[in-house]
Each structure stands twice: as structure tokens, then as C-alpha cells.
Protein backbone atom coordinates (compact mmCIF):
# COMPACT_ATOMS: atom_id res chain seq x y z
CA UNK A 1 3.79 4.28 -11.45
CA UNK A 2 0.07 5.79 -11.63
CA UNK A 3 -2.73 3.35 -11.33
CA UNK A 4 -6.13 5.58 -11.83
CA UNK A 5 -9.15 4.52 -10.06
CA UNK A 6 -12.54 6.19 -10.40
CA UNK A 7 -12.01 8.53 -7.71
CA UNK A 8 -8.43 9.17 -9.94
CA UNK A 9 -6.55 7.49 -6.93
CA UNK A 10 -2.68 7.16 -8.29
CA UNK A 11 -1.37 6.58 -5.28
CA UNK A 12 2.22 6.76 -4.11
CA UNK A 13 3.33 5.16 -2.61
CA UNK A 14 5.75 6.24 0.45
CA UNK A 15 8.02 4.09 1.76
CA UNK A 16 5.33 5.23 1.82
CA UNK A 17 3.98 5.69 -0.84
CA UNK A 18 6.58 5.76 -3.37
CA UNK A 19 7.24 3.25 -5.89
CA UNK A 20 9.01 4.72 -8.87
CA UNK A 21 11.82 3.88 -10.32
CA UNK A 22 13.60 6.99 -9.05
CA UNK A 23 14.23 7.98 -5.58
CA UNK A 24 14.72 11.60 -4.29
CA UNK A 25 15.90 12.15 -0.93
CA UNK A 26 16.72 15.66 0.78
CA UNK A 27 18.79 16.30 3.48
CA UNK A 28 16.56 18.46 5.35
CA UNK A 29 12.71 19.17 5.69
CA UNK A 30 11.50 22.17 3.28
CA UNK A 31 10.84 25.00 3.48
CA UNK A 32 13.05 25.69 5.84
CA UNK A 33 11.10 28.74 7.23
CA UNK A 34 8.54 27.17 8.06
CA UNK A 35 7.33 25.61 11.26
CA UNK A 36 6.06 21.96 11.53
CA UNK A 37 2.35 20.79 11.56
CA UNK A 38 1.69 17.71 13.06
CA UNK A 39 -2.47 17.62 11.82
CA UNK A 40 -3.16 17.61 9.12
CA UNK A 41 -5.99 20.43 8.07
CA UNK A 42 -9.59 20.38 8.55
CA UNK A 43 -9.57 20.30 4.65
CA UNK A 44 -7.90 17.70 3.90
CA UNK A 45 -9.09 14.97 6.64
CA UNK A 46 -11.94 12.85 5.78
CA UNK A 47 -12.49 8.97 4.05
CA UNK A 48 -12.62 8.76 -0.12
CA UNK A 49 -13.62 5.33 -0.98
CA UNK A 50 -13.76 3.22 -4.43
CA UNK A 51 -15.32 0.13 -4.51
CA UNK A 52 -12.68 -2.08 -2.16
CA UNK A 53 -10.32 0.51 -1.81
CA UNK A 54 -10.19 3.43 0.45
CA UNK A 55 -7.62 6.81 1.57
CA UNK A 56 -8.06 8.16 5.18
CA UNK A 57 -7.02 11.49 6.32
CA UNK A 58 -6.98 11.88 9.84
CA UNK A 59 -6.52 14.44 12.42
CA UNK A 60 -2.53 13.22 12.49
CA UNK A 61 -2.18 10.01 9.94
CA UNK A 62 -2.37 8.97 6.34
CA UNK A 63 -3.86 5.33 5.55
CA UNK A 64 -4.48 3.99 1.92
CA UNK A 65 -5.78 0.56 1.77
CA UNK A 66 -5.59 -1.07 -1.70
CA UNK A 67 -6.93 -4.40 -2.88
CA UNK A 68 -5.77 -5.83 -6.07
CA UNK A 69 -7.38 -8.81 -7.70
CA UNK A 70 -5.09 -11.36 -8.13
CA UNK A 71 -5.58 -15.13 -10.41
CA UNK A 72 -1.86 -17.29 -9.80
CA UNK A 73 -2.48 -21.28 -12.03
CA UNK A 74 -2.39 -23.98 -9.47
CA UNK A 75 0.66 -25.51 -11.25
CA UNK A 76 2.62 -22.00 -9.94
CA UNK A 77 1.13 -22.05 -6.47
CA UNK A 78 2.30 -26.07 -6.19
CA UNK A 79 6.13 -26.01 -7.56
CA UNK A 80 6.94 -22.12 -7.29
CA UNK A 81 7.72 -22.34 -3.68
CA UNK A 82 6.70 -18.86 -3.57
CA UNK A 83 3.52 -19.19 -1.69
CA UNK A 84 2.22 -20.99 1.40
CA UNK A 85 -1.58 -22.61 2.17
CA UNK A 86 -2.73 -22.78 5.48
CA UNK A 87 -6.68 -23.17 6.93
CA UNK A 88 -7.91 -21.76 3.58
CA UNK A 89 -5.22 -18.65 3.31
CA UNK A 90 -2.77 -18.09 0.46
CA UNK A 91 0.48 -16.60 2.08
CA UNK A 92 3.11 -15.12 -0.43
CA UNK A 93 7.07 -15.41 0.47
CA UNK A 94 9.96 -13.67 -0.73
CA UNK A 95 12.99 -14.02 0.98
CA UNK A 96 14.83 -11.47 -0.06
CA UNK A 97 12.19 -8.72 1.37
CA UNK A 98 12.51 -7.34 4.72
CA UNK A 99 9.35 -8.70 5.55
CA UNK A 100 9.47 -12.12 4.22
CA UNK A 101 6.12 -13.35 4.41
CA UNK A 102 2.96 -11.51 3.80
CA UNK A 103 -0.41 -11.74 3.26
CA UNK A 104 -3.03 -14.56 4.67
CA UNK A 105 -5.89 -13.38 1.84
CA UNK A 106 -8.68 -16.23 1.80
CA UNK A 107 -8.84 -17.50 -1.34
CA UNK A 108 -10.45 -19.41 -4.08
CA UNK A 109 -9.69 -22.35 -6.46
CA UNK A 110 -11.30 -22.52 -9.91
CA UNK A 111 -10.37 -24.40 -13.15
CA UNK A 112 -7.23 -24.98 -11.45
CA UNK A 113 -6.85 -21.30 -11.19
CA UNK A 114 -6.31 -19.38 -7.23
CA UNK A 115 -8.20 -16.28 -7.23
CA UNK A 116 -7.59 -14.04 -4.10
CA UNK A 117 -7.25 -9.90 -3.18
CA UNK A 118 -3.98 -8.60 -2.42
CA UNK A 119 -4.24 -6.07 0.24
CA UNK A 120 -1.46 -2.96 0.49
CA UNK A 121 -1.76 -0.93 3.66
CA UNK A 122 0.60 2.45 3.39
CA UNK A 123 0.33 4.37 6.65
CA UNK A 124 1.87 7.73 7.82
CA UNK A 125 2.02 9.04 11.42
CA UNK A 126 2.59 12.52 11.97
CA UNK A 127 4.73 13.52 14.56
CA UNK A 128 8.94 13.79 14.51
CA UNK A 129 9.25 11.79 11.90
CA UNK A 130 6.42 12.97 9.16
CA UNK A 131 4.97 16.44 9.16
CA UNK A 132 3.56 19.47 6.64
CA UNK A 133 5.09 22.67 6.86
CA UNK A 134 2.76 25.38 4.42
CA UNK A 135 3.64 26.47 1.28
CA UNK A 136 1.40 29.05 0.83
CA UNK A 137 -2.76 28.99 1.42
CA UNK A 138 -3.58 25.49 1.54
CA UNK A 139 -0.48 24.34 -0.28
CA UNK A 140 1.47 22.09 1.84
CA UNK A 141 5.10 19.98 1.85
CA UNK A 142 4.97 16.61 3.73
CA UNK A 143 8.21 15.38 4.83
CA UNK A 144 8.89 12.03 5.93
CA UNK A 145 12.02 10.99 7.47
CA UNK A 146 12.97 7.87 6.12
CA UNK A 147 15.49 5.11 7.82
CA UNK A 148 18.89 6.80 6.77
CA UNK A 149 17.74 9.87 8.00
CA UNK A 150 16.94 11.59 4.82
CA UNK A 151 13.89 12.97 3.83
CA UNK A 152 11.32 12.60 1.15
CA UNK A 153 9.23 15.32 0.30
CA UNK A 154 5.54 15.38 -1.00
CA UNK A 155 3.69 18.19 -2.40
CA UNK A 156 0.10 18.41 -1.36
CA UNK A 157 -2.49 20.91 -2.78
CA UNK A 158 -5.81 21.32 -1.39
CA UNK A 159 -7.55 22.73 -4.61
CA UNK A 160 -10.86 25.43 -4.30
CA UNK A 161 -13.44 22.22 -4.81
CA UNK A 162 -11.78 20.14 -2.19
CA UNK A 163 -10.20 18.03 -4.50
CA UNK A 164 -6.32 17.01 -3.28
CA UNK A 165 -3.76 16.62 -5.42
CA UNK A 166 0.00 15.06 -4.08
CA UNK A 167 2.95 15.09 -6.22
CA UNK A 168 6.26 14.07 -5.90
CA UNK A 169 9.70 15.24 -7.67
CA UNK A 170 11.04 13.65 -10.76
CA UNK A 171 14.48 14.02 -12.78
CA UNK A 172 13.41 16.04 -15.30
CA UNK A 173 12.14 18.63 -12.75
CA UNK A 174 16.06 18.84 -11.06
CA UNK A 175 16.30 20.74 -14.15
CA UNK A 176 14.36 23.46 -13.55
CA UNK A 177 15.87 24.00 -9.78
CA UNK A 178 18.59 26.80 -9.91
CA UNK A 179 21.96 26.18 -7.47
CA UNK A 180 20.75 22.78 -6.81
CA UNK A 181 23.33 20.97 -5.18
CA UNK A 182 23.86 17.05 -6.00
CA UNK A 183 25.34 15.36 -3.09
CA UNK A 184 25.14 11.83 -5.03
CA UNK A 185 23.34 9.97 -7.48
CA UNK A 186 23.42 6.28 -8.44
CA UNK A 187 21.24 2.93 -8.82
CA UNK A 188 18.29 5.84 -9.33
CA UNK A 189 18.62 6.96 -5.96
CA UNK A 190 19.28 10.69 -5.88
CA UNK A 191 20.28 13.00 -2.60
CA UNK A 192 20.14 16.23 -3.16
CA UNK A 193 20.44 18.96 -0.88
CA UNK A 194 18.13 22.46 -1.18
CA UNK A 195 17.46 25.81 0.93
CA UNK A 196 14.16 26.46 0.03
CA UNK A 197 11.94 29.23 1.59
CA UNK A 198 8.24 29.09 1.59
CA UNK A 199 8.56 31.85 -1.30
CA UNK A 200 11.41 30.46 -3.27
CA UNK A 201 9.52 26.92 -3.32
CA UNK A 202 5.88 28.21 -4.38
CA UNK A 203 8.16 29.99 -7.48
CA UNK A 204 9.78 26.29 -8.26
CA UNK A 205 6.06 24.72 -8.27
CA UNK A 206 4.93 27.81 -10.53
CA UNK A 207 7.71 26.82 -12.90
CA UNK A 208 6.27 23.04 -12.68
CA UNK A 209 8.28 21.49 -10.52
CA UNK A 210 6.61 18.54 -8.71
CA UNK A 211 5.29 17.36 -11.74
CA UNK A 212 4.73 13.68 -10.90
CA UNK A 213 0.80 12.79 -9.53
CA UNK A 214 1.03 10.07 -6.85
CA UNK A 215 -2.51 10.90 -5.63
CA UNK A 216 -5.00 12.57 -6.67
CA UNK A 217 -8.65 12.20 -5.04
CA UNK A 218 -11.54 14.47 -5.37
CA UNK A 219 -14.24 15.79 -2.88
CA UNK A 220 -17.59 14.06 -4.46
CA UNK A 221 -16.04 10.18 -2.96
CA UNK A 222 -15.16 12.13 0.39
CA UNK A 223 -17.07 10.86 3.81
CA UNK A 224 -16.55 12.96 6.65
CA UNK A 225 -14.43 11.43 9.38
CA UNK A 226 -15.67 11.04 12.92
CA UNK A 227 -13.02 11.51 15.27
């Protein structure tokens, strides 16, 4: 699931940012003694940028925008049936996705080759449904309610050179989580439910817990955001 870039950009996805084969949902936001934050810190918000691609933390959102280079033989694009052309765009269909057809990228032709950038857009509004409750200094849980009401749960640590790190749960770590309770697992999806206090968690992260990177961006790519 990581994809480095120079600024060492592995980003998760979710619904957001998650794309892994394995999905962990919780059925309630962590720690539970904490309150919810609905901005995120002064640390944390600001613009890192590589090349094409760029991560913006604002006062209350989360927005990655990716561009992958993409070369699909003309032979594909004519017979696949998995792309439309229209005044100079390349549109990509799949009808068994929610949202059936994306895209629009401008494009080129070459040596019967397309050539085009595929742009992903992962955005996060904070508010009821996405919010950081503190873990301790400027360690931070994100949880984001997803569609079935469940919650994923991001890890986010604001490191002494600015640098933030996110990480995300994976099954080895439900190993190292003592009276965790299993409500059901299947097709990789995994809900599991947890009582963790602000305390109790920052002993679970000691202990490595959270072990997977989905982002990781440090401060020397930052801009500072004008709100």
C-alpha cells in the first residue's frame, strides 16, 4: 500500500485514505476520554508539495491531491470499452464502482500510445463525522465515521521537527491489544470493538501498535497556509 514520494508521501488513503487489503473498523471513536477537536492544530496545518502532487492541512479539512502518470495502447482505449473520448478528454468507466465514470484528464496520443495524469482527490471535513481527540502532547487519533456507522481510526504524530507521521492499524498489531474484543471478521474486513483511555492507548502505541505508515510528510516541503 505505500507509494514514497520525495517528501516520503505514502499516503492512505481513507475512504479516505485507506487502501489496504485489510479493513479495521471500531465501534466507537477513541479514546474515549477524550473530547473532540474539530481543527486541526496550528502544527499540523500548512501545504507540502512534490512536483504535481500536494497534502493540505487546514484549519478543519484534509486534502491530498495525487497525479499518476498513466500510458494505456490505443488498441486498449478502442475495443476495451473501458474508456470514453470526448473534446480531447480521456474518461475511464467502471460499472461496477459507485461512481461509474471518472476522470476527464486531457490527454495525448503518441506511437499509438495515450499518455494522460490520473488525478486522486481524498478529502476529510472535520466536524460530526471526522475529528482528533489527543493522545498525549501532540499525538493525536482521527476518527472518521464511515457509511455503516463505524469508525476508522488514524494515528497522527506531530514529531519535534515538524515532520507528521499517520499510521493506521494492521492484523499483526490486534496481537499486541490485551481484552480485545472481535465482534466479526471476514472478506478482510475486521470490527472490533475497544475501551481505550488516552493512557491505556499511548501504552498500546509504546508497544508498537499502529505500525502501518499511510503518510508520512516532513516540515522542509511545508508552505504555510493562508487562511
Amino acid at each position: 500500500m505505500k507509494r514514497t514520494l520525495i517528501i516520503s508521501v505514502a499516503l492512505m488513503a481513507a475512504g479516505m485514505l485507506l487502501q489496504s487489503c485489510d479493513q479495521f473498523y471500531f465501534a466507537s471513536p477513541q479514546p474515549v476520554d477524550e473530547a473532540n477537536i474539530e481543527r486541526f492544530p496550528e502544527a499540523i496545518r500548512g501545504i507540502y508539495i512534490d512536483q504535481n502532487d500536494s497534502i493540505i492541512f487546514g484549519p478543519d479539512y484534509f486534502l491530498s491531491v495525487d497525479y499518476i502518470d498513466k500510458k494505456i495502447p490505443q488498441a486498449q482505449v478502442d475495443t476495451s470499452g473501458y474508456y470514453i473520448l470526448k473534446d480531447q478528454r480521456i474518461y475511464l468507466l467502471d460499472k461496477d464502482e459507485k461512481i461509474k465514470v471518472k476522470g476527464g484528464y486531457p490527454y495525448t496520443v503518441q506511437n499509438d500510445t495515450f499518455y494522460f495524469s490520473e488525478r486522486s482527490i481524498i478529502e476529510i471535513a472535520l466536524g460530526k463525522k471526522a475529528f482528533l481527540r489527543k493522545v498525549s502532547g501532540n499525538n493525536y487519533m482521527l476518527n472518521i465515521k464511515e457509511e455503516h456507522e463505524w469508525w476508522t481510526l488514524i494515528f497522527v504524530e506531530v514529531k519535534a521537527d515538524g515532520a507528521i507521521v499517520a499510521r493506521y492499524i494492521n492484523e499483526e498489531d490486534l496481537e499486541k491489544i490485551p481484552g480485545l474484543k472481535k465482534i466479526y471478521e471476514g472478506d478482510g474486513d475486521h470490527y472490533l470493538e475497544v475501551n481505550w483511555t488516552s493512557a491505556s492507548l499511548n501504552e498500546l502505541l509504546q508497544s508498537g501498535v499502529f505500525s502501518d505508515t499511510l503518510l508520512s510528510v516532513n516540515s522542509h516541503n511545508k508552505i504555510p497556509l493562508k487562511e
